[in-house]
N, C-alpha and C. Protein backbone atom coordinates (compact mmCIF):
# COMPACT_ATOMS: atom_id res chain seq x y z
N UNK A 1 40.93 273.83 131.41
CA UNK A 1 39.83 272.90 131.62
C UNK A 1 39.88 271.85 130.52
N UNK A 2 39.45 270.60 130.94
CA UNK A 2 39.57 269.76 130.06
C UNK A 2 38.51 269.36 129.04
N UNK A 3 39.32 269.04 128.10
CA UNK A 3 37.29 268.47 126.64
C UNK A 3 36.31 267.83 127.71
N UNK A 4 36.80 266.91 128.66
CA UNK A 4 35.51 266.46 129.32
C UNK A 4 35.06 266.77 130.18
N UNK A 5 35.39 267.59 130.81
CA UNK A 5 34.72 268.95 131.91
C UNK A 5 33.76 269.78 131.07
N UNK A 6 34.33 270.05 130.02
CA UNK A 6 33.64 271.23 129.04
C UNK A 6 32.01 270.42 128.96
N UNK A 7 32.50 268.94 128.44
CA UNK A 7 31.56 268.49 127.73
C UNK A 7 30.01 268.22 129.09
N UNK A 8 30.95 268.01 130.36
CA UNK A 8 29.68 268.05 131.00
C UNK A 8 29.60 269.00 131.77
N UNK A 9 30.06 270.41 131.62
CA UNK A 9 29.45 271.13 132.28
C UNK A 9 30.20 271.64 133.52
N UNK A 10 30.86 271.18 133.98
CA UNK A 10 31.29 271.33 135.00
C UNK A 10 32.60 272.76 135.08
N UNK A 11 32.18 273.79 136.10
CA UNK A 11 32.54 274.98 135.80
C UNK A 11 33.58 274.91 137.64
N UNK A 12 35.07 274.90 137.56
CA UNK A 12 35.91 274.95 138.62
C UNK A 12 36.40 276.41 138.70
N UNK A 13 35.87 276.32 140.42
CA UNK A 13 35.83 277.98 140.90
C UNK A 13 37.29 278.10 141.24
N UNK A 14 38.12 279.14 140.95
CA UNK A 14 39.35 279.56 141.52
C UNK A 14 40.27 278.04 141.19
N UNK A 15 41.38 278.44 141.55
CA UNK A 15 42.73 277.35 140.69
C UNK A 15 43.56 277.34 142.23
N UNK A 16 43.35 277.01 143.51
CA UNK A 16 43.40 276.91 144.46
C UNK A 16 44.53 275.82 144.83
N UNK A 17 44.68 274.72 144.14
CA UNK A 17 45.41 273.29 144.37
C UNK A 17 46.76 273.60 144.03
N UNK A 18 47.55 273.74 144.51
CA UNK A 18 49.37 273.92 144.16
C UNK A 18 49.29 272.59 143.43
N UNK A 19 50.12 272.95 142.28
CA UNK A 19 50.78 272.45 141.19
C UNK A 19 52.38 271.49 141.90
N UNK A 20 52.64 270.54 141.38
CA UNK A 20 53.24 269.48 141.80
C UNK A 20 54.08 268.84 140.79
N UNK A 21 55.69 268.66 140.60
CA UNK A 21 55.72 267.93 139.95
C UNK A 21 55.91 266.50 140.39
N UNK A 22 55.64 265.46 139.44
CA UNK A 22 55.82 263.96 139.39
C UNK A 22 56.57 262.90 138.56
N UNK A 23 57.34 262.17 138.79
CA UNK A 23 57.66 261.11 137.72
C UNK A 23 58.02 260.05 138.11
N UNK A 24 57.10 259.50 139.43
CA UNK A 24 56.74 258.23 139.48
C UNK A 24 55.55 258.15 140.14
N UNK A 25 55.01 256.98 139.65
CA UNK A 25 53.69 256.71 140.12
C UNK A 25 53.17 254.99 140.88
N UNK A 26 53.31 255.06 141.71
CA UNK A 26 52.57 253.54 142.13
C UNK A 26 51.03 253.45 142.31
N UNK A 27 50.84 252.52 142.10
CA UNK A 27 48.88 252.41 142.06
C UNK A 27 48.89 250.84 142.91
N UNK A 28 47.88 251.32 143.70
CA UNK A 28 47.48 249.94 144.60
C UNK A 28 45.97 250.04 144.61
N UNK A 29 45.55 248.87 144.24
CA UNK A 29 44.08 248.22 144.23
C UNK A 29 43.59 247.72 145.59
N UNK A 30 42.11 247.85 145.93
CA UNK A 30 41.17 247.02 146.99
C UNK A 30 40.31 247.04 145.67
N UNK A 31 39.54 245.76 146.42
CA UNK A 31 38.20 245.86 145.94
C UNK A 31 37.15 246.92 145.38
N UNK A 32 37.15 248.12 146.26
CA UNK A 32 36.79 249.36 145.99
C UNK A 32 37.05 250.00 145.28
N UNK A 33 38.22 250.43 146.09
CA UNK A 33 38.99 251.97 145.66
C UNK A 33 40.32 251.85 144.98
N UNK A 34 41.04 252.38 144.58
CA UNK A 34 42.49 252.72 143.55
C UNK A 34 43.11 253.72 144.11
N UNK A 35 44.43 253.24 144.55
CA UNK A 35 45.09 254.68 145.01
C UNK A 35 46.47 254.67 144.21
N UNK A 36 46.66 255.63 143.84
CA UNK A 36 47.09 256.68 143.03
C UNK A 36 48.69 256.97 144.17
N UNK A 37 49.66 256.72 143.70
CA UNK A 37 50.86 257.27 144.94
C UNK A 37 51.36 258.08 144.03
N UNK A 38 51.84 259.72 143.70
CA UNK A 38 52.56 260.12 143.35
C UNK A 38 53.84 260.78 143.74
N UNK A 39 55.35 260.13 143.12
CA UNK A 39 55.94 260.60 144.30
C UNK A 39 57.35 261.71 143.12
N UNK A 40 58.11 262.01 143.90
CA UNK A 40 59.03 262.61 143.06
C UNK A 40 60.39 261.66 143.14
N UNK A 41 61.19 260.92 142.23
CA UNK A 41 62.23 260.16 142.66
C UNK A 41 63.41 261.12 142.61
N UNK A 42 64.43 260.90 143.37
CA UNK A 42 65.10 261.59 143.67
C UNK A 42 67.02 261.20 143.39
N UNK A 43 66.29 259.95 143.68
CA UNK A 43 67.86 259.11 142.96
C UNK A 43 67.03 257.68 142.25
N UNK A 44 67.93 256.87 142.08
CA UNK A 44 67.82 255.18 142.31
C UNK A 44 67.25 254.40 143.09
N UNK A 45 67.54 255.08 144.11
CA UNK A 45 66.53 254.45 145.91
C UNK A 45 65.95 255.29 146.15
N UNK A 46 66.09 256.18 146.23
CA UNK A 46 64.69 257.09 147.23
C UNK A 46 63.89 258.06 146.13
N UNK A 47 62.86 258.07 147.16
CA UNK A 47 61.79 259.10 146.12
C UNK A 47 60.81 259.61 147.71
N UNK A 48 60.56 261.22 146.97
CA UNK A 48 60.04 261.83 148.11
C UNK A 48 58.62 262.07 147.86
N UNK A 49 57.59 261.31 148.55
CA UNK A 49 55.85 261.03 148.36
C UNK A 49 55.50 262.64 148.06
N UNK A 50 55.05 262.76 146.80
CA UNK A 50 54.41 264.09 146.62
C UNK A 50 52.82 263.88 147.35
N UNK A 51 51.95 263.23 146.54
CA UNK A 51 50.33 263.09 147.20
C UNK A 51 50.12 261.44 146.81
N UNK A 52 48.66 261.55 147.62
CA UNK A 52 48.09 260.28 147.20
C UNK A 52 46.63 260.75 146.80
N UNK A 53 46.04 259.61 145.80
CA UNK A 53 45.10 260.09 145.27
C UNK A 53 44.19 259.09 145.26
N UNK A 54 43.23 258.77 146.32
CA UNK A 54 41.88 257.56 146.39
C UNK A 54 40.95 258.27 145.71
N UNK A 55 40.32 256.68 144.70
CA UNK A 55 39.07 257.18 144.21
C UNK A 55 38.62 255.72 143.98
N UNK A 56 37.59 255.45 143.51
CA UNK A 56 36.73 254.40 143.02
C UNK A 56 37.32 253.79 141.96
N UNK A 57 36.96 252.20 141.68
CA UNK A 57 37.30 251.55 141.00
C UNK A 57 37.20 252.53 139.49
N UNK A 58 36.02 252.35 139.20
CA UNK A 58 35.03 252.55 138.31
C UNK A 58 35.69 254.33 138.10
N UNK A 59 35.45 255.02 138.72
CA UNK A 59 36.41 256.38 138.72
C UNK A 59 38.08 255.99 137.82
N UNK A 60 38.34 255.40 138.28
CA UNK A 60 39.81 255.42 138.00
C UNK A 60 39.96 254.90 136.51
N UNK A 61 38.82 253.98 136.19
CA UNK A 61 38.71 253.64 134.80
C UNK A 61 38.49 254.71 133.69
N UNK A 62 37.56 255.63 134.07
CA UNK A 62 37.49 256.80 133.29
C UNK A 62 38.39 257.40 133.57
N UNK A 63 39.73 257.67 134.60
CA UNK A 63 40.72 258.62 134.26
C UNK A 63 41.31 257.90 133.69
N UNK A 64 41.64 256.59 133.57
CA UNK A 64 42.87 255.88 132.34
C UNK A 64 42.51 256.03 131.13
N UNK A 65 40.75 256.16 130.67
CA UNK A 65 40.45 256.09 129.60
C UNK A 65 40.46 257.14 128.95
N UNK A 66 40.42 258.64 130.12
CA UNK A 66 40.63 260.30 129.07
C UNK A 66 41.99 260.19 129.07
N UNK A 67 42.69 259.92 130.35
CA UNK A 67 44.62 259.70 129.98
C UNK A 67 44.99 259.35 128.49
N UNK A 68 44.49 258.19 128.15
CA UNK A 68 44.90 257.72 127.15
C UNK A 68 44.36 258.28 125.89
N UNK A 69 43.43 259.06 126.28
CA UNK A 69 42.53 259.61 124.25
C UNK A 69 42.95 260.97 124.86
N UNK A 70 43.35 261.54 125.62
CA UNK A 70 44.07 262.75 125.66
C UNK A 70 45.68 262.27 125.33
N UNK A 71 46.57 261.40 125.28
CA UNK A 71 47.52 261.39 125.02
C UNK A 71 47.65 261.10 123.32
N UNK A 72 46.99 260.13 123.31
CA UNK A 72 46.54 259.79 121.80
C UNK A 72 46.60 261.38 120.55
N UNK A 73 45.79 262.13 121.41
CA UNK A 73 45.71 263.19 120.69
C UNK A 73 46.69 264.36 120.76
N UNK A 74 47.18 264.82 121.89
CA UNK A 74 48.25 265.24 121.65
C UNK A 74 49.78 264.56 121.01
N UNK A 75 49.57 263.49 121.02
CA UNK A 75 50.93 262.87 120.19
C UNK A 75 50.37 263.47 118.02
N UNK A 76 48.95 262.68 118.29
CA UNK A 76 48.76 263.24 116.67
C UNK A 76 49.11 264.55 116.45
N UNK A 77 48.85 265.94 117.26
CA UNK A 77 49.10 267.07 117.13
C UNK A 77 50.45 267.37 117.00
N UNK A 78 51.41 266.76 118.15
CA UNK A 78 52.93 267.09 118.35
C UNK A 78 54.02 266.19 117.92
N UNK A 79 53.41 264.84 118.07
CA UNK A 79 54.07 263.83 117.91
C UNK A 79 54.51 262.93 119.04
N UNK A 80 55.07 262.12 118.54
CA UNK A 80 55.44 260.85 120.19
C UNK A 80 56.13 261.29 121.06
N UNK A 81 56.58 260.81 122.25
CA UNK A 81 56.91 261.08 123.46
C UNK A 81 57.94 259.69 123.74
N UNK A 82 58.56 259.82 123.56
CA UNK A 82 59.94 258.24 124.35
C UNK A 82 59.96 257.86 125.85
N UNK A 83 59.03 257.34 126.01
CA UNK A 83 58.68 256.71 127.14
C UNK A 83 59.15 255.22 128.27
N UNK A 84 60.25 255.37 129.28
CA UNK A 84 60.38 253.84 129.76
C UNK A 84 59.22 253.69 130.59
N UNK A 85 58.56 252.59 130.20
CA UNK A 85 57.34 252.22 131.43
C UNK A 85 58.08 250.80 131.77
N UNK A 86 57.85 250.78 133.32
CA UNK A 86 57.70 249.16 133.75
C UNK A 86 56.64 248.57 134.18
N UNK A 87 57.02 247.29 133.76
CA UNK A 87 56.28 246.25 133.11
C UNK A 87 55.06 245.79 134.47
N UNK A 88 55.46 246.57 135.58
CA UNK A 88 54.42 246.50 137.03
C UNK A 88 54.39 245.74 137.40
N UNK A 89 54.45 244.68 137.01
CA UNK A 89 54.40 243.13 137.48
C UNK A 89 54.37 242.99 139.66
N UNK A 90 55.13 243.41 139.82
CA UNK A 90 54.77 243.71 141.58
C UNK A 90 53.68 244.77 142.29
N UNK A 91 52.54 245.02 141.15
CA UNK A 91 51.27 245.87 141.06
C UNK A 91 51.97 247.05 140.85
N UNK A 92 53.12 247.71 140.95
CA UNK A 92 53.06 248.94 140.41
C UNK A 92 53.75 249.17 139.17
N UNK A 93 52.93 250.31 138.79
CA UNK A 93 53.15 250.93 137.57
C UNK A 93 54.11 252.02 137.60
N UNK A 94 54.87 251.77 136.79
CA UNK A 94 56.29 253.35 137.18
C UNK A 94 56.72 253.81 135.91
N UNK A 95 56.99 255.52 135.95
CA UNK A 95 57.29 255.29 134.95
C UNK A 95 58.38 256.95 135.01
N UNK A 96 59.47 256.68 134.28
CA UNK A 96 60.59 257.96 134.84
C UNK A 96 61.08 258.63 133.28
């Protein structure tokens, strides 16, 4: 469970959701909502769609914002992580 589950309370019954791995991600914007594509790449060209994940604008801001002070903090604990991100510029964000 995470510091901010703890912090509000929120108690998750049974661990029910199969576990997934990922290492790419596209994100597409509406007005609304944010969706979340996670897929598994598989070569250079292809990648096989693991899930997709819609939520609210405003939602999605608070998951970038624990993403990032949860990463923050495990790097202080363990140390950095060598990361290629691209630069998204065609709205998505990827990162392998």
């Amino acid at each position: 469970m995470s510091e901010n589950e703890q912090e509000q309370g929120i108690e998750i019954i049974g661990d029910t959701a199969p576990g997934v791995y990922t290492n790419l991600c596209g994100i597409s914007l509406t007005p609304e909502e944010a969706v979340l594509h996670f897929l598994q790449r598989t070569s250079e060209t292809q990648a096989i769609s693991v899930v997709r994940v819609f939520t609210s604008i405003a939602h999605a801001k608070r998951i970038a914002a624990v993403l990032v002070r949860t990463l923050i903090e495990h790097e202080r604990k363990l140390g950095g992580a060598e990361a290629k991100v691209d630069s998204g510029e065609d709205g998505d964000a990827s990162s392998s």
